[in-house]
PDB file of N, CA and C in Angstrom:
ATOM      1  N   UNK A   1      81.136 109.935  88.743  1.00  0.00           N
ATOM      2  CA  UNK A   1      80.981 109.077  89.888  1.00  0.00           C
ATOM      3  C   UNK A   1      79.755 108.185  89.767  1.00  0.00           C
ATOM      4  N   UNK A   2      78.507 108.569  89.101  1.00  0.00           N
ATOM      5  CA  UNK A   2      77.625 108.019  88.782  1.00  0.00           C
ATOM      6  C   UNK A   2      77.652 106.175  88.250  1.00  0.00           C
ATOM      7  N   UNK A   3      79.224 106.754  87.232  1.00  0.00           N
ATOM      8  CA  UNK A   3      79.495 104.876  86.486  1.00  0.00           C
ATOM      9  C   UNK A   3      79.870 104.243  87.063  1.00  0.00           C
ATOM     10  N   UNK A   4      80.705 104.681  88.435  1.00  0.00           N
ATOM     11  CA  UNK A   4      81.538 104.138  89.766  1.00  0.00           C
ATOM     12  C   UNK A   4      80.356 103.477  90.390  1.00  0.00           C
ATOM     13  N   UNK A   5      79.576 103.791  90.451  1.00  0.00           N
ATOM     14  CA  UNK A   5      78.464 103.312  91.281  1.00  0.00           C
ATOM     15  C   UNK A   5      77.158 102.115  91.005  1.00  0.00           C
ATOM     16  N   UNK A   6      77.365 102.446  89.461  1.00  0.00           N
ATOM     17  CA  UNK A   6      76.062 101.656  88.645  1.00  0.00           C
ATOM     18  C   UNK A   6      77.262 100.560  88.667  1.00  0.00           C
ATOM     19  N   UNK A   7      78.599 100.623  88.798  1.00  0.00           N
ATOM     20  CA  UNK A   7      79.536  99.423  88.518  1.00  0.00           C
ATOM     21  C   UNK A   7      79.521  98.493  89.818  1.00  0.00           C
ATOM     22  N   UNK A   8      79.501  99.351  91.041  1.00  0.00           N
ATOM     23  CA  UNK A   8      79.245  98.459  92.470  1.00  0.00           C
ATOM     24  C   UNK A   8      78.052  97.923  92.368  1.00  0.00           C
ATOM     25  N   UNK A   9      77.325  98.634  92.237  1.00  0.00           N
ATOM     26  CA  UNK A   9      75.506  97.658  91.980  1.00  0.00           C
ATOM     27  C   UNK A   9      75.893  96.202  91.121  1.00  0.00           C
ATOM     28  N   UNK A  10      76.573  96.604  89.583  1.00  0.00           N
ATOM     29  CA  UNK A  10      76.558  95.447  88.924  1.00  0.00           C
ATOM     30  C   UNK A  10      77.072  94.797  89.820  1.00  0.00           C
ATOM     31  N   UNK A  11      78.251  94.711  90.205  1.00  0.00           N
ATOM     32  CA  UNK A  11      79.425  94.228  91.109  1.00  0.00           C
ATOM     33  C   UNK A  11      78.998  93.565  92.267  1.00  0.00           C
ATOM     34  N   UNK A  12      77.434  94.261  92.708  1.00  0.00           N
ATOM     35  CA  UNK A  12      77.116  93.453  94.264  1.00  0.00           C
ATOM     36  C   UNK A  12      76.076  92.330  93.756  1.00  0.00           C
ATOM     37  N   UNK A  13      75.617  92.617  93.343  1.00  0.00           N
ATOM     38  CA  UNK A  13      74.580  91.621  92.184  1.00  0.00           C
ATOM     39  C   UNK A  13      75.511  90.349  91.392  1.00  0.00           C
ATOM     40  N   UNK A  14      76.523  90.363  90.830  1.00  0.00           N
ATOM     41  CA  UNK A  14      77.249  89.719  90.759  1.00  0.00           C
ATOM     42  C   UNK A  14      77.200  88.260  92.133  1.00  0.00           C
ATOM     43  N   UNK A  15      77.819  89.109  92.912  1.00  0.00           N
ATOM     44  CA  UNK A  15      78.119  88.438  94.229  1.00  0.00           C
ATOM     45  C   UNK A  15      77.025  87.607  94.399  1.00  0.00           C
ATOM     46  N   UNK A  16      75.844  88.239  94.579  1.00  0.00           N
ATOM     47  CA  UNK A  16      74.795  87.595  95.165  1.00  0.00           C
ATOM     48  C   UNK A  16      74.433  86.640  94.245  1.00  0.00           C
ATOM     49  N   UNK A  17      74.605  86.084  93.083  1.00  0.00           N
ATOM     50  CA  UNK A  17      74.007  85.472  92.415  1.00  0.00           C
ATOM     51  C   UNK A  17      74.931  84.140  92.281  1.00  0.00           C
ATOM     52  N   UNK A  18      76.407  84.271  92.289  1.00  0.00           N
ATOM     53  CA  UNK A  18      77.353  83.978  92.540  1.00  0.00           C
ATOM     54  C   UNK A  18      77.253  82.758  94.144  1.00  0.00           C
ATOM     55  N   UNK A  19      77.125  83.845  94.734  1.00  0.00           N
ATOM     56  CA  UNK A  19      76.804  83.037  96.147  1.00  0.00           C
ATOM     57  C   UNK A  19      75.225  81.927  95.712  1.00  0.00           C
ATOM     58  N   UNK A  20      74.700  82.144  95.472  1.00  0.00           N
ATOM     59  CA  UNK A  20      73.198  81.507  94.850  1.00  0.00           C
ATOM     60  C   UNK A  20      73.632  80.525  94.076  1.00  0.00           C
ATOM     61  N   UNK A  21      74.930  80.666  93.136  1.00  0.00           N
ATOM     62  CA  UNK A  21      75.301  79.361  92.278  1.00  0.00           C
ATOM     63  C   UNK A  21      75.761  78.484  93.229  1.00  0.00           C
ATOM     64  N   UNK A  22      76.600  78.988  94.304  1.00  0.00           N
ATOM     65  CA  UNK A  22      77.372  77.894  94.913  1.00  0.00           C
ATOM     66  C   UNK A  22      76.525  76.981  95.878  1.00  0.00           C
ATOM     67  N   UNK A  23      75.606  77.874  96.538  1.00  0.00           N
ATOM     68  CA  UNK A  23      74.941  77.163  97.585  1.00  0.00           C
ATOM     69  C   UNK A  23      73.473  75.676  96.628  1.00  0.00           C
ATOM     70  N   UNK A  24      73.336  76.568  95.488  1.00  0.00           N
ATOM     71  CA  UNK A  24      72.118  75.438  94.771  1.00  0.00           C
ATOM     72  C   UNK A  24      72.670  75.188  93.566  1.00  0.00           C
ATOM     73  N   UNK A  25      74.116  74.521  93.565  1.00  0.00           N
ATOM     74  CA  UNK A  25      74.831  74.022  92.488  1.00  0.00           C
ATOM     75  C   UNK A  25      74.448  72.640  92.451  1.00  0.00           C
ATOM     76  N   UNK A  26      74.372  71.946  91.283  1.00  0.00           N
ATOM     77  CA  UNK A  26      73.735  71.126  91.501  1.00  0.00           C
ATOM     78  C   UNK A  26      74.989  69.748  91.027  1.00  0.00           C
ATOM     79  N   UNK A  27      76.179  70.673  90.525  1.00  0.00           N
ATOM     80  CA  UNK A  27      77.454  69.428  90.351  1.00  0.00           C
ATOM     81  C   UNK A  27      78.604  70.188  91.042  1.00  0.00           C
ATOM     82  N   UNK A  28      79.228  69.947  91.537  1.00  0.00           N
ATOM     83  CA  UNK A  28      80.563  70.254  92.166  1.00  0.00           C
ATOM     84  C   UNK A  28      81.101  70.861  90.841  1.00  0.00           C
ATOM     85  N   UNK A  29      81.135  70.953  90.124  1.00  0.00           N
ATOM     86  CA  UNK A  29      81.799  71.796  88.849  1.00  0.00           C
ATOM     87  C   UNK A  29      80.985  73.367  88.528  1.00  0.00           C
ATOM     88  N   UNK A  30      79.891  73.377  88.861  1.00  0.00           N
ATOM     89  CA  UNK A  30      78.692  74.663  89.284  1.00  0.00           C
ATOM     90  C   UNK A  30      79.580  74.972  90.667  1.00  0.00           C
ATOM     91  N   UNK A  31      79.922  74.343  91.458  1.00  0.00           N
ATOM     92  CA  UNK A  31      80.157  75.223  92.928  1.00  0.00           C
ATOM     93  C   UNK A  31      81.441  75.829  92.647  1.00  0.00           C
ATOM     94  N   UNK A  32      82.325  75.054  92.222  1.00  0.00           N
ATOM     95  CA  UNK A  32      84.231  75.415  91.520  1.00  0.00           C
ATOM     96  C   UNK A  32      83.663  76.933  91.081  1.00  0.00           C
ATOM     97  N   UNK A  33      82.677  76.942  89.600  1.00  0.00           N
ATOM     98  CA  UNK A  33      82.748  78.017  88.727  1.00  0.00           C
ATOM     99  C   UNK A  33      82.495  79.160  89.662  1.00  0.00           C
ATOM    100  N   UNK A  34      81.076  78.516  90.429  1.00  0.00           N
ATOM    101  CA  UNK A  34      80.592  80.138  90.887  1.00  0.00           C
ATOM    102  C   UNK A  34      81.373  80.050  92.207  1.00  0.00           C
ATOM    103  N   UNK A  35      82.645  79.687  93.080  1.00  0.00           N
ATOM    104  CA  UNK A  35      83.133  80.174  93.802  1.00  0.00           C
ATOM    105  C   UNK A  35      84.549  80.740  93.178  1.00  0.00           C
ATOM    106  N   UNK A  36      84.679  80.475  92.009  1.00  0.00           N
ATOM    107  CA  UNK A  36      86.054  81.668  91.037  1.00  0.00           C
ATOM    108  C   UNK A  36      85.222  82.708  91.065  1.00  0.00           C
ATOM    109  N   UNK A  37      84.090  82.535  90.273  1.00  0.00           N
ATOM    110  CA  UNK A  37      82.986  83.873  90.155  1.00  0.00           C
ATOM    111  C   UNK A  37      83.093  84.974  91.489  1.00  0.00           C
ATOM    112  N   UNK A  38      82.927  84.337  92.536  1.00  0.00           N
ATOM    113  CA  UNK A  38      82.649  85.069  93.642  1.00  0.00           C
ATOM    114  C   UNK A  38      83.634  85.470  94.232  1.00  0.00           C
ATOM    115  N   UNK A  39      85.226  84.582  94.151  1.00  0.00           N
ATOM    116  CA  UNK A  39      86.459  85.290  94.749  1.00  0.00           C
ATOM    117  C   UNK A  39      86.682  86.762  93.777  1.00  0.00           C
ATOM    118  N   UNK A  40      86.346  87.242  92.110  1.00  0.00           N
ATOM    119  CA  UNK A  40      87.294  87.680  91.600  1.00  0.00           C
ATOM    120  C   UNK A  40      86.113  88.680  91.258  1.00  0.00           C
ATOM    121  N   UNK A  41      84.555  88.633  91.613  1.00  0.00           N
ATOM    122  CA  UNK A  41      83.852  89.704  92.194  1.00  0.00           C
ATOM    123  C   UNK A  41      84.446  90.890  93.455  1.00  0.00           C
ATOM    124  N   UNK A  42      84.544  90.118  94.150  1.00  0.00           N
ATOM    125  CA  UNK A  42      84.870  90.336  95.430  1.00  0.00           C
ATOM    126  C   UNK A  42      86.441  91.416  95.269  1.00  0.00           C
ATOM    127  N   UNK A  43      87.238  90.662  94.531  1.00  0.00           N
ATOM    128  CA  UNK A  43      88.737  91.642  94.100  1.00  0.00           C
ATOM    129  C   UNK A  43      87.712  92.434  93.248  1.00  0.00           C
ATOM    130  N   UNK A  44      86.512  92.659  92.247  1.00  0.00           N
ATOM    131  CA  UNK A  44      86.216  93.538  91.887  1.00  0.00           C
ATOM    132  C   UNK A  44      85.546  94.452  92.670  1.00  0.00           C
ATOM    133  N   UNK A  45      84.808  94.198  93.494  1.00  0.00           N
ATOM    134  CA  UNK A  45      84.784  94.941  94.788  1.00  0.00           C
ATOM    135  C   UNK A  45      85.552  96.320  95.037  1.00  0.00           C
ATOM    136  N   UNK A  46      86.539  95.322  95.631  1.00  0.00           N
ATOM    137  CA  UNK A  46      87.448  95.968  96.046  1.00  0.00           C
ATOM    138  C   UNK A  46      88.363  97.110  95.693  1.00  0.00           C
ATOM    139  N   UNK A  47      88.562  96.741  94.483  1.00  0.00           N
ATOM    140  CA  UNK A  47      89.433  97.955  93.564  1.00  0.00           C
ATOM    141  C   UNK A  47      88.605  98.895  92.843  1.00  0.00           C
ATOM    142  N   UNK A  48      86.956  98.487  93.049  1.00  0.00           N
ATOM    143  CA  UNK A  48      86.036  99.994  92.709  1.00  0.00           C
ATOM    144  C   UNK A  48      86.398 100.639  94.310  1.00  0.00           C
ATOM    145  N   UNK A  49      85.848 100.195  94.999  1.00  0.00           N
ATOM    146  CA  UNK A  49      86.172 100.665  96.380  1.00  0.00           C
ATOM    147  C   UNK A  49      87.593 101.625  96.339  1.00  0.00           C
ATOM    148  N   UNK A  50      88.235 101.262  96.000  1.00  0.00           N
ATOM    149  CA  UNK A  50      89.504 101.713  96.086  1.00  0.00           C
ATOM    150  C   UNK A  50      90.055 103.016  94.940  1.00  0.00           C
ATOM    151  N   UNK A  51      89.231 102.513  93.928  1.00  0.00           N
ATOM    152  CA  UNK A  51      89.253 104.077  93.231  1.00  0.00           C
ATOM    153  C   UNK A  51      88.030 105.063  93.377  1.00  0.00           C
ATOM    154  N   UNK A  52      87.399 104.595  94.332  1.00  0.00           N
ATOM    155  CA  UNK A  52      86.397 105.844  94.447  1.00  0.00           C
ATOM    156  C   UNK A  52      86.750 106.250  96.150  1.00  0.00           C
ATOM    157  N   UNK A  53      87.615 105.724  96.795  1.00  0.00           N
ATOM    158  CA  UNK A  53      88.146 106.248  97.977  1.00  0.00           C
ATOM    159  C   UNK A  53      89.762 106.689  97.601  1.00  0.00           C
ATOM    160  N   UNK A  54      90.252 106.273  96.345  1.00  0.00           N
ATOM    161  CA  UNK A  54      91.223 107.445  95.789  1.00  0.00           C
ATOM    162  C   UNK A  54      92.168 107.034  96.499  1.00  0.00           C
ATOM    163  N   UNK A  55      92.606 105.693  96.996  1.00  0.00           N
ATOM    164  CA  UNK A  55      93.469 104.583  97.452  1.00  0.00           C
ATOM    165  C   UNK A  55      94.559 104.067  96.347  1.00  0.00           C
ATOM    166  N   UNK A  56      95.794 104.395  96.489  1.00  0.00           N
ATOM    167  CA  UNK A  56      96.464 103.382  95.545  1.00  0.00           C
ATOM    168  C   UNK A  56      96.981 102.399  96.380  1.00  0.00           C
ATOM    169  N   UNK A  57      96.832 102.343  97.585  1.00  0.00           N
ATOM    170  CA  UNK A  57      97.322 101.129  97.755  1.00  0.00           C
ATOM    171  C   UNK A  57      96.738  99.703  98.147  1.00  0.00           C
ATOM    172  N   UNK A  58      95.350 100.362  97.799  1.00  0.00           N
ATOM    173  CA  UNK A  58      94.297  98.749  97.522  1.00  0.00           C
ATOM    174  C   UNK A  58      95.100  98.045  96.095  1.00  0.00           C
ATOM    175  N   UNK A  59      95.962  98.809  95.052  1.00  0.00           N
ATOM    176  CA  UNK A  59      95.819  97.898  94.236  1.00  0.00           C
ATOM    177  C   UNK A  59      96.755  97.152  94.284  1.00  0.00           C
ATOM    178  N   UNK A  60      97.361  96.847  95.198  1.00  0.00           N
ATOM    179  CA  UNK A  60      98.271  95.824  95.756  1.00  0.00           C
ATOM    180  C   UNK A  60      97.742  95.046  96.352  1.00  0.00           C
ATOM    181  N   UNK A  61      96.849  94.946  97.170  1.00  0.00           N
ATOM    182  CA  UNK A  61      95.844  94.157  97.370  1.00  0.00           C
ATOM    183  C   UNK A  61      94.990  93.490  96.160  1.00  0.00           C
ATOM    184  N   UNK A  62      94.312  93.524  95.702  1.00  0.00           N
ATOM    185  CA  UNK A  62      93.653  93.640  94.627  1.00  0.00           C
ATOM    186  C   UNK A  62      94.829  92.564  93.535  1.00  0.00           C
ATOM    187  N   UNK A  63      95.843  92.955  93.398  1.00  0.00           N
ATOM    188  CA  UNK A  63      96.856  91.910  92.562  1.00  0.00           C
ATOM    189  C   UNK A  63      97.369  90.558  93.485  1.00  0.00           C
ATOM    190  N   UNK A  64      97.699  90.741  94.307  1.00  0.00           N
ATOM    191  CA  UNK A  64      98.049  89.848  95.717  1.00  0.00           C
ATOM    192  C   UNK A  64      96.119  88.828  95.439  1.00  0.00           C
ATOM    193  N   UNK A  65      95.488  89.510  95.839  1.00  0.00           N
ATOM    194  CA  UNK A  65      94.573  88.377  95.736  1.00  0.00           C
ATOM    195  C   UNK A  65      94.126  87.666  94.190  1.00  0.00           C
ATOM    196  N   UNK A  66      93.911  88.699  93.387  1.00  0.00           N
ATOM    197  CA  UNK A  66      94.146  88.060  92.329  1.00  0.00           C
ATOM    198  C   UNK A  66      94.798  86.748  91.613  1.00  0.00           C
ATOM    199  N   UNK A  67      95.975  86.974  91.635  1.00  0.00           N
ATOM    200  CA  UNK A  67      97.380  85.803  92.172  1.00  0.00           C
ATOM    201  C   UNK A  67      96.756  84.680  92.878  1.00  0.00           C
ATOM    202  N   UNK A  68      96.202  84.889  94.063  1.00  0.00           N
ATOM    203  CA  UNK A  68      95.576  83.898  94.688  1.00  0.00           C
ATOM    204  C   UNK A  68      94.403  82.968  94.399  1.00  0.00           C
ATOM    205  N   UNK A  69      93.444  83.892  93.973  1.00  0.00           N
ATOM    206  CA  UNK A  69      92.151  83.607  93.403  1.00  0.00           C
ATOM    207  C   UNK A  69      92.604  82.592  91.860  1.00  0.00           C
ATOM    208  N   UNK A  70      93.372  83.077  91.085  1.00  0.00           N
ATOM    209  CA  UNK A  70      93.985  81.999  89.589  1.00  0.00           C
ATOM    210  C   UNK A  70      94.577  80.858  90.391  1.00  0.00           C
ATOM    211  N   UNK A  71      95.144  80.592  91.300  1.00  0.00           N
ATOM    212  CA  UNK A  71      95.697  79.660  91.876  1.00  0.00           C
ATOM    213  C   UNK A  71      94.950  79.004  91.987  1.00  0.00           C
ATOM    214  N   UNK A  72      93.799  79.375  93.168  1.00  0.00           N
ATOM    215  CA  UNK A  72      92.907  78.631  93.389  1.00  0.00           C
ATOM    216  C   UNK A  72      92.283  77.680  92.507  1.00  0.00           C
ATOM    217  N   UNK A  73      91.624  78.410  91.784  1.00  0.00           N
ATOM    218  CA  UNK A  73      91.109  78.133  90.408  1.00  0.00           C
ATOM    219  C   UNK A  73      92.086  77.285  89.762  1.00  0.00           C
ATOM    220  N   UNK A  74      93.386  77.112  89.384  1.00  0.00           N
ATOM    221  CA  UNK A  74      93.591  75.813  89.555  1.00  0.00           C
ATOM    222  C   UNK A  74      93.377  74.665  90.348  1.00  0.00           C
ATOM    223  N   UNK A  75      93.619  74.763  91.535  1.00  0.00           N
ATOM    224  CA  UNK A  75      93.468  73.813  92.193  1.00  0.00           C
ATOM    225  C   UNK A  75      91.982  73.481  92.445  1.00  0.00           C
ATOM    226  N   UNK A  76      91.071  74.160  92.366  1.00  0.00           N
ATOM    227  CA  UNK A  76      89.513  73.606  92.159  1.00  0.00           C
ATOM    228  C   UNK A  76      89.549  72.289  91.047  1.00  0.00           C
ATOM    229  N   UNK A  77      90.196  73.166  89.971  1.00  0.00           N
ATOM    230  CA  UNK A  77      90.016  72.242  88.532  1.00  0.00           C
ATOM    231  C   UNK A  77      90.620  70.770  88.513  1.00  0.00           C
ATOM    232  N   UNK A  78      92.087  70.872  89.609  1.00  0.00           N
ATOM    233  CA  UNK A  78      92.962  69.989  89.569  1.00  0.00           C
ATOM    234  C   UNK A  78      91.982  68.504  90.135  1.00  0.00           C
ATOM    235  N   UNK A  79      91.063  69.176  91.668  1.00  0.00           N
ATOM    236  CA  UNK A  79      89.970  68.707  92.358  1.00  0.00           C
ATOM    237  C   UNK A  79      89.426  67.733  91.819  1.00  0.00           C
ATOM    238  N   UNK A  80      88.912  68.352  90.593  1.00  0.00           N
ATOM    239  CA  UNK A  80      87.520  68.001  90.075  1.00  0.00           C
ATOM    240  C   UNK A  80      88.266  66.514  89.040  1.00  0.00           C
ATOM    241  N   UNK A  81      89.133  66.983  88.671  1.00  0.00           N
ATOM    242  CA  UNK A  81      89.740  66.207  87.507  1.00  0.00           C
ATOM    243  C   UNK A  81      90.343  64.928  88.388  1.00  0.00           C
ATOM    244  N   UNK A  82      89.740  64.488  89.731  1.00  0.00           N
ATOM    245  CA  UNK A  82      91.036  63.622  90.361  1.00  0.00           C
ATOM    246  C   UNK A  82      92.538  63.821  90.369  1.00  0.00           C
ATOM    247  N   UNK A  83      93.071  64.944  90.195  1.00  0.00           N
ATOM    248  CA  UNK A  83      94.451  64.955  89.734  1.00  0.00           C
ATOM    249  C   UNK A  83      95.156  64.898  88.480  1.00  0.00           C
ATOM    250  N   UNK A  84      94.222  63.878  87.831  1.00  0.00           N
ATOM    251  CA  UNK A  84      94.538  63.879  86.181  1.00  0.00           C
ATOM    252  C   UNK A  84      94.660  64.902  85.228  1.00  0.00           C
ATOM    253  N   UNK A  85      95.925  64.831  84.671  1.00  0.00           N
ATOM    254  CA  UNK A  85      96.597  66.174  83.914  1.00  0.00           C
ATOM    255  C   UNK A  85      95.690  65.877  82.399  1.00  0.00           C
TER     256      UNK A  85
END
């Protein structure tokens, strides 16, 4: 349980630094990265959470947002690019 835990620390630290890219990004392509960064922290979050509360059905959650979060992440990129393929 010990690695479960040193993994949420990494995991919340993550976040916070994450959140720190987006707010003092200094190109809209810094805010895109570190807000993928911070959605797919956040699903990492979650699914430590979920195996140390011995949950299987966070990981349906956890894929469901996932799914969402790559989407996104296209459409940030699509953003940035004006549309241009």
């Amino acid at each position: 349980m010990i690695g479960l835990e040193i993994a949420m620390v990494g995991v919340g630290i993550t976040i916070l630094i994450a959140g720190y890219r987006i707010v003092r990004g200094p190109s809209d392509a810094d805010r895109a990265v570190g807000a993928d960064l911070l959605a797919f922290s956040i699903i990492a979050m979650i699914a430590l959470v979920g195996v140390r509360a011995g949950s299987g059905g966070v990981f349906d959650l956890v894929l469901v947002g996932t799914v969402v979060a790559f989407l996104s992440a296209l459409g940030l990129a699509r953003l940035l690019n004006r549309g241009a393929r």
